[in-house]
C-alpha atoms as a PDB file:
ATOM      1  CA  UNK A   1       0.000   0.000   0.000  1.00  0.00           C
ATOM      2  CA  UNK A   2       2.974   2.538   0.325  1.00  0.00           C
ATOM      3  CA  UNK A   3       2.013   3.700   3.909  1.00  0.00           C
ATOM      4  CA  UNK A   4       4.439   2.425   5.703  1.00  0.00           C
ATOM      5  CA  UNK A   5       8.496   1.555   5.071  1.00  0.00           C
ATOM      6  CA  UNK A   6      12.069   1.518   6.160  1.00  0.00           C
ATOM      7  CA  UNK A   7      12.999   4.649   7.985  1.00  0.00           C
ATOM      8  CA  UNK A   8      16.382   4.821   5.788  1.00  0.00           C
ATOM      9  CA  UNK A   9      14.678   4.970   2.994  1.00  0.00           C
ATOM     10  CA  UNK A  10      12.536   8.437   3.507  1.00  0.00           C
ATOM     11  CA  UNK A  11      12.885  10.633   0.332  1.00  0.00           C
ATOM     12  CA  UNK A  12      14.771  13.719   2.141  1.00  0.00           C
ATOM     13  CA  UNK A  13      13.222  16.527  -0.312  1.00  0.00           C
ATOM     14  CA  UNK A  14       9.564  15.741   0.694  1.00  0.00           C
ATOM     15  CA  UNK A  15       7.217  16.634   3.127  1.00  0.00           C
ATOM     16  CA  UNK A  16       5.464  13.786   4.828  1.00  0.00           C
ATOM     17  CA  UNK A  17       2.533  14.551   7.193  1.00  0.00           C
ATOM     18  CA  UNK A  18      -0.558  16.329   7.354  1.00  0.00           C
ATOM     19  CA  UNK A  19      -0.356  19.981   7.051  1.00  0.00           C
ATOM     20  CA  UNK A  20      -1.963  21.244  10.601  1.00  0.00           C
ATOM     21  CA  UNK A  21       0.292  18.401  12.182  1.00  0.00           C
ATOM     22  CA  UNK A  22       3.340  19.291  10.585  1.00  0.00           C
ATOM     23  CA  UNK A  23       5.474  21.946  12.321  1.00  0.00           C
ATOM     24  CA  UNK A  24       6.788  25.154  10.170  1.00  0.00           C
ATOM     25  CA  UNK A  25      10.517  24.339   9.963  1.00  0.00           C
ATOM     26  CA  UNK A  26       9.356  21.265   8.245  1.00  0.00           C
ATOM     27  CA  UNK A  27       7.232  23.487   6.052  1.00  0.00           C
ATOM     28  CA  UNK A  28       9.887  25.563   5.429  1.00  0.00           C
ATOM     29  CA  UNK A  29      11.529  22.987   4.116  1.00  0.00           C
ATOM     30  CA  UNK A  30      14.061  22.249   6.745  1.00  0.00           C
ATOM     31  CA  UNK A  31      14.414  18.647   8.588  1.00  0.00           C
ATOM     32  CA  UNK A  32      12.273  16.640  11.058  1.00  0.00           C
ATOM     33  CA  UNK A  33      14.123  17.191  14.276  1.00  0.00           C
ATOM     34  CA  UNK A  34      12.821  16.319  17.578  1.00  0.00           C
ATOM     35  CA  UNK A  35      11.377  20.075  18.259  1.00  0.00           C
ATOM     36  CA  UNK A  36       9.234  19.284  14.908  1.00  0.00           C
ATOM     37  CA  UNK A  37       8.272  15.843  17.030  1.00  0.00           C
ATOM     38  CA  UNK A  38       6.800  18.047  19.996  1.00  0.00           C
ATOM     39  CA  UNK A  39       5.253  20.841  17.682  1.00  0.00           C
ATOM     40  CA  UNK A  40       3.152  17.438  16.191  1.00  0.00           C
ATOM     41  CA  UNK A  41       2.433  16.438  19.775  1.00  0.00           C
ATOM     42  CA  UNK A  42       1.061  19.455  20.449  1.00  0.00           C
ATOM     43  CA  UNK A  43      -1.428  19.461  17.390  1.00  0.00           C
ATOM     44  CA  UNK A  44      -2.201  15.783  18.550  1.00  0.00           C
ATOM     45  CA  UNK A  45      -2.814  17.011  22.291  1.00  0.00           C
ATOM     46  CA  UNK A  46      -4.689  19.759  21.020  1.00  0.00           C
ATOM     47  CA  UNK A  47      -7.007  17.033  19.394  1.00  0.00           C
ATOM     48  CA  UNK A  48      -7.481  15.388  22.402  1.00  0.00           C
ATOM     49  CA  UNK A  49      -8.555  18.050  24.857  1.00  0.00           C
ATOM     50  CA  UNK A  50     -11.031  19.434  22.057  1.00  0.00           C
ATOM     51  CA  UNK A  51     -12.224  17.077  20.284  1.00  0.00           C
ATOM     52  CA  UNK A  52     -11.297  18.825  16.695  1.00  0.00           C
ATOM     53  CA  UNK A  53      -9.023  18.665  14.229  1.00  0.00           C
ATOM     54  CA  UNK A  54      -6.500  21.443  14.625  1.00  0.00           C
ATOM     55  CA  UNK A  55      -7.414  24.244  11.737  1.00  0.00           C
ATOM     56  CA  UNK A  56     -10.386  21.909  11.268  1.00  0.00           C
ATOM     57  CA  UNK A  57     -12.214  25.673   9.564  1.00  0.00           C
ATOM     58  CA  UNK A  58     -10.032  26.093   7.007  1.00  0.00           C
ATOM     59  CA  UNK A  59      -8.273  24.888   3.858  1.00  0.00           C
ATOM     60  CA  UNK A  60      -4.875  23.299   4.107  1.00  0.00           C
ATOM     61  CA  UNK A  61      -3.433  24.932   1.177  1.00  0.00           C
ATOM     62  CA  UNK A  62      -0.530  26.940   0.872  1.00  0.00           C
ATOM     63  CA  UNK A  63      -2.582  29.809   2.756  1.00  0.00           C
ATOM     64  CA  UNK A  64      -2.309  27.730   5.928  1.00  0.00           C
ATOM     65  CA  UNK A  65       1.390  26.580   5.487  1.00  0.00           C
ATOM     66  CA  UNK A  66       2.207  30.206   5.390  1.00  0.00           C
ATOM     67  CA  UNK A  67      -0.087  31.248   8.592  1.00  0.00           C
ATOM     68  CA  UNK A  68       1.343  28.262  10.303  1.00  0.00           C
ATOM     69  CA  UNK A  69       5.295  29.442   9.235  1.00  0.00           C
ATOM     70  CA  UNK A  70       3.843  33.095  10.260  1.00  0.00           C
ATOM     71  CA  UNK A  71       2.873  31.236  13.944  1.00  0.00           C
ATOM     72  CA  UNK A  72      -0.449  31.354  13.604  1.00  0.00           C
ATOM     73  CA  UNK A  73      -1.906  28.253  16.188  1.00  0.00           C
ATOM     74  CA  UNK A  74      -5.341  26.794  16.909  1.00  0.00           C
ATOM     75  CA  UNK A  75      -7.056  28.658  19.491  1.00  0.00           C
ATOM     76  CA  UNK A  76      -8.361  26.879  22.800  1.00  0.00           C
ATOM     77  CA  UNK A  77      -9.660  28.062  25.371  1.00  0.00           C
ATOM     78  CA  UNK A  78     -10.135  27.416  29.649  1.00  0.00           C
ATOM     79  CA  UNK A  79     -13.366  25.966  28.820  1.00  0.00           C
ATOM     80  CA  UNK A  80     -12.036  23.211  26.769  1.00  0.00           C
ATOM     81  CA  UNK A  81      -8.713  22.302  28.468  1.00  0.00           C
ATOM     82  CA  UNK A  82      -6.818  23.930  31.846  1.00  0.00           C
ATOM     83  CA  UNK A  83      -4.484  26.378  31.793  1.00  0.00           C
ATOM     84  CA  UNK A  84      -1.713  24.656  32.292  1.00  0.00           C
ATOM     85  CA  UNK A  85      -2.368  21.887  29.656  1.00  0.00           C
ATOM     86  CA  UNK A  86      -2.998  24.876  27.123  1.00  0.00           C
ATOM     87  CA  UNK A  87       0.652  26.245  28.429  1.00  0.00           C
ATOM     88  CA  UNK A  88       2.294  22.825  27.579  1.00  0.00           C
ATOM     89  CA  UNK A  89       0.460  22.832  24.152  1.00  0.00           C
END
């Protein structure tokens, strides 16, 4: 099926993920790193305490990549998750 392989044999010029998962130095073209790792986590975490998909309102086009690269996050609020989850997000 192509979803799955050896981790030696990722094509180094592409972008794997799905765009509100994937963090902006990835986007920008730079490489997975474990700080990329924790920006996903976050996105995944932010999942979890609401329910949605992160940027679940919008396209993911290009706009989006560039908002993301521009810091642009998901908002959540104190109603959804506490404080200090929303800090560790």
């Amino acid at each position: 099926m192509g979803l799955c392989g050896e981790v030696g044999n990722i094509d180094k010029t592409k972008i794997y993920g799905v765009m509100p998962y994937v963090a902006p130095e990835v986007l920008r073209r730079r490489p997975y790193t474990q700080e990329s790792d924790i920006y996903s986590l976050g996105m995944i975490m932010y999942f979890v305490a609401t329910g949605r998909q992160p940027f679940s309102n919008r396209a993911h086009d290009h706009i989006l990549a560039l908002d993301i690269c521009k810091g642009v996050r998901p908002e959540i609020n104190e109603l959804e998750a506490p404080r200090c989850y929303i800090n560790l997000m």
